[in-house]
C-alpha atoms as a PDB file:
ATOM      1  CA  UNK A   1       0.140 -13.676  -4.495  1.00  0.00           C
ATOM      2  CA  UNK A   2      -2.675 -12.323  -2.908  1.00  0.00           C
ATOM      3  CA  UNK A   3      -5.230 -14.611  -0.537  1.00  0.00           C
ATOM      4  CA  UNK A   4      -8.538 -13.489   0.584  1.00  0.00           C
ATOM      5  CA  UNK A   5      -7.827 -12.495   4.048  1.00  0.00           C
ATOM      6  CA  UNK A   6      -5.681  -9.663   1.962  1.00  0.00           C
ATOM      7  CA  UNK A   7      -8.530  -9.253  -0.884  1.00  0.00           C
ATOM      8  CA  UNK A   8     -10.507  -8.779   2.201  1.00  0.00           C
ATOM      9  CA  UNK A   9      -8.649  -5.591   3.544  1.00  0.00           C
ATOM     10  CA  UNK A  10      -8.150  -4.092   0.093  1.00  0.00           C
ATOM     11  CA  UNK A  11     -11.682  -4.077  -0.553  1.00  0.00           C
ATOM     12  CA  UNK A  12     -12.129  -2.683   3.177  1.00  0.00           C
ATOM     13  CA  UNK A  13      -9.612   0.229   2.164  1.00  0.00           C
ATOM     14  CA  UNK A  14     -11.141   0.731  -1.158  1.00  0.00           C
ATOM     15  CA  UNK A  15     -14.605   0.994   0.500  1.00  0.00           C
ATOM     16  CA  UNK A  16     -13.656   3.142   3.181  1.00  0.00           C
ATOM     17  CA  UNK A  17     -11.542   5.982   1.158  1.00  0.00           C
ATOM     18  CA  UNK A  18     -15.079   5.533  -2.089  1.00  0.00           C
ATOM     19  CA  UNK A  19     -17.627   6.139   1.289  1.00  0.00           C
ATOM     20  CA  UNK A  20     -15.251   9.339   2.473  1.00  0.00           C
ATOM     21  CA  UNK A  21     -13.775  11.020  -1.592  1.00  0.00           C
ATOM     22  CA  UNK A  22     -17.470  13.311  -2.227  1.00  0.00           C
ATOM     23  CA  UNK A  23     -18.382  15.160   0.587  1.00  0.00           C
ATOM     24  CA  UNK A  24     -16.201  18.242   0.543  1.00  0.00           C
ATOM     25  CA  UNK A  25     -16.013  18.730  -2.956  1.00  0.00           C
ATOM     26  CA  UNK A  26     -19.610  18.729  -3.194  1.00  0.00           C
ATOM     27  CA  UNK A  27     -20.136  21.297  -0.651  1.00  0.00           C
ATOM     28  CA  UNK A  28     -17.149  23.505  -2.193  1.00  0.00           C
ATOM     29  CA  UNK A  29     -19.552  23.265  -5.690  1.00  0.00           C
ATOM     30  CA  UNK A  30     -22.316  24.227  -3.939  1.00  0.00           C
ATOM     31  CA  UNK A  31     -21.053  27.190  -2.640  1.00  0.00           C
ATOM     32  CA  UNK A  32     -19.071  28.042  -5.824  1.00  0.00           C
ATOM     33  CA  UNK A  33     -21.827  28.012  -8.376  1.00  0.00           C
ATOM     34  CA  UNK A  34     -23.929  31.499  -6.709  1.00  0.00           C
ATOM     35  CA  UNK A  35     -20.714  33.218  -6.076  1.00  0.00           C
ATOM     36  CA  UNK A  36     -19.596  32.331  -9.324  1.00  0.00           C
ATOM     37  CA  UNK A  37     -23.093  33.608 -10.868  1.00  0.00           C
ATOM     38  CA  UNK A  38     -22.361  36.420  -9.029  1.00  0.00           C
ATOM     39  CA  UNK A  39     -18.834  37.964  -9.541  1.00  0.00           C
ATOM     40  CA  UNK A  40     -19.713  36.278 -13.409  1.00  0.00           C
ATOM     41  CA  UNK A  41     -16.452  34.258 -13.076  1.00  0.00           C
ATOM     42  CA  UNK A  42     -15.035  30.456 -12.756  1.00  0.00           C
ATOM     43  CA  UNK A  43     -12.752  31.221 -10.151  1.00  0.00           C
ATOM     44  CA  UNK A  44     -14.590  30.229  -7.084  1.00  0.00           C
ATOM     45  CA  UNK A  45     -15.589  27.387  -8.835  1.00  0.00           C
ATOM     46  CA  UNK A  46     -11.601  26.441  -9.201  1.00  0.00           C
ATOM     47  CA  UNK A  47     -10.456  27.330  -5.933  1.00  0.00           C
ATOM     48  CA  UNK A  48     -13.581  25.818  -3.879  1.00  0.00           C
ATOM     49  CA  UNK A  49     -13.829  22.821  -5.837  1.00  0.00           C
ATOM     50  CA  UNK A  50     -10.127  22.259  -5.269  1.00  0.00           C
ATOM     51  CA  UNK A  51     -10.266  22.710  -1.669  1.00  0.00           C
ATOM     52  CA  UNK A  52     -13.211  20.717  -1.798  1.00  0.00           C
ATOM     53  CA  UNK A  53     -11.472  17.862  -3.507  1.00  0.00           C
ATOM     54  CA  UNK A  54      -8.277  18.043  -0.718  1.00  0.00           C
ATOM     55  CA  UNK A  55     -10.483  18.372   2.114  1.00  0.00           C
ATOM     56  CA  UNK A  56     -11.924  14.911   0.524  1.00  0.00           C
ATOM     57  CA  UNK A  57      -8.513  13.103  -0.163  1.00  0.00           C
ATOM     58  CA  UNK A  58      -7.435  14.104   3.695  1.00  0.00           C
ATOM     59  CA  UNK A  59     -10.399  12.919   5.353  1.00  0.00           C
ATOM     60  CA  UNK A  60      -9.830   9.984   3.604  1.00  0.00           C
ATOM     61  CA  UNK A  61      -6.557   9.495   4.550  1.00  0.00           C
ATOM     62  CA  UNK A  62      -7.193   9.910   8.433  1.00  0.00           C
ATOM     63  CA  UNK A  63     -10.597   7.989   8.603  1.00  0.00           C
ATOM     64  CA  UNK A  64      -9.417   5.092   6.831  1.00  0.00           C
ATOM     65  CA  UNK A  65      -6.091   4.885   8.510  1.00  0.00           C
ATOM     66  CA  UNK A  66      -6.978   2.029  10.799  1.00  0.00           C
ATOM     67  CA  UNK A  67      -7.800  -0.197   7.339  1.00  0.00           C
ATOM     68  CA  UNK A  68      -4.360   1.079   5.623  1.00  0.00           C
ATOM     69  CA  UNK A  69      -2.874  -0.195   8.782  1.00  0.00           C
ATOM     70  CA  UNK A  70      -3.950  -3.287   8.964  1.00  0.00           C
ATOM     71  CA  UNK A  71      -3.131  -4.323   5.510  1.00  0.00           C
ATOM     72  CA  UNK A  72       0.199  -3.444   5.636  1.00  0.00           C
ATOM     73  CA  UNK A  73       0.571  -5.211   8.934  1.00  0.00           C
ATOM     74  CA  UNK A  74      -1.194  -8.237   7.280  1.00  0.00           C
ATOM     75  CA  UNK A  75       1.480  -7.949   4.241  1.00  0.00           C
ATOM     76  CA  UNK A  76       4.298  -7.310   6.107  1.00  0.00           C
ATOM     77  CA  UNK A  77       3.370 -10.324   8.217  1.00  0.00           C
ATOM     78  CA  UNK A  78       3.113 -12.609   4.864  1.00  0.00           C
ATOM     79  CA  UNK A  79       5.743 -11.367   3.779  1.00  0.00           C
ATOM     80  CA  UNK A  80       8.045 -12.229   6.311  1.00  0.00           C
ATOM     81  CA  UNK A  81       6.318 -15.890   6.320  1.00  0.00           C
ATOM     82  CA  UNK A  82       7.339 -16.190   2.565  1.00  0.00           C
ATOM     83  CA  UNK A  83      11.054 -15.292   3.679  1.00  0.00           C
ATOM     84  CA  UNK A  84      11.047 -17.825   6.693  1.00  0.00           C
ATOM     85  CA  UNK A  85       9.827 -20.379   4.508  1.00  0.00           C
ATOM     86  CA  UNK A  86      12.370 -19.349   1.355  1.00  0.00           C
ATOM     87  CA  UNK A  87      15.133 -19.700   4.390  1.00  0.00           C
ATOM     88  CA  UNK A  88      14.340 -23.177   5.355  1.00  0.00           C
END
């Protein structure tokens, strides 16, 4: 069961980790593609991109923190509504 207070914060989250997931890896293909040209290999295209992508999925994960928080905090308090009302 999901209401729109907690649509509300999953969209927030969503949002927040789409805005932060490109940066990095873009960079890290930006720099790959000349040094690949010129050592004529796909390796710094691997490793950069790769670092690229992690620096992206960490960022993410700290800058959008504050949103992960508050839905959890926002379940856990529904959730423990649910129970008090099962109880009674």
């Amino acid at each position: 069961m999901t209401d729109s207070k907690e649509k509300e914060l999953e969209k927030a989250v969503f949002d927040c980790v789409l805005e932060s997931s490109w940066k990095y890896c873009v960079i890290g293909l930006g720099l790959a593609v000349p040094l690949g040209v010129k050592f004529k290999s796909y390796s710094p295209l691997v490793y950069l991109g790769l670092a690229g992508t992690g620096l992206d999925l960490y960022t993410g994960y700290t800058k959008c923190e504050a949103q992960r928080l508050a839905l959890e905090a926002y379940k856990k308090g529904v959730g423990a509504e649910v129970l008090r009302q099962r109880q009674q």
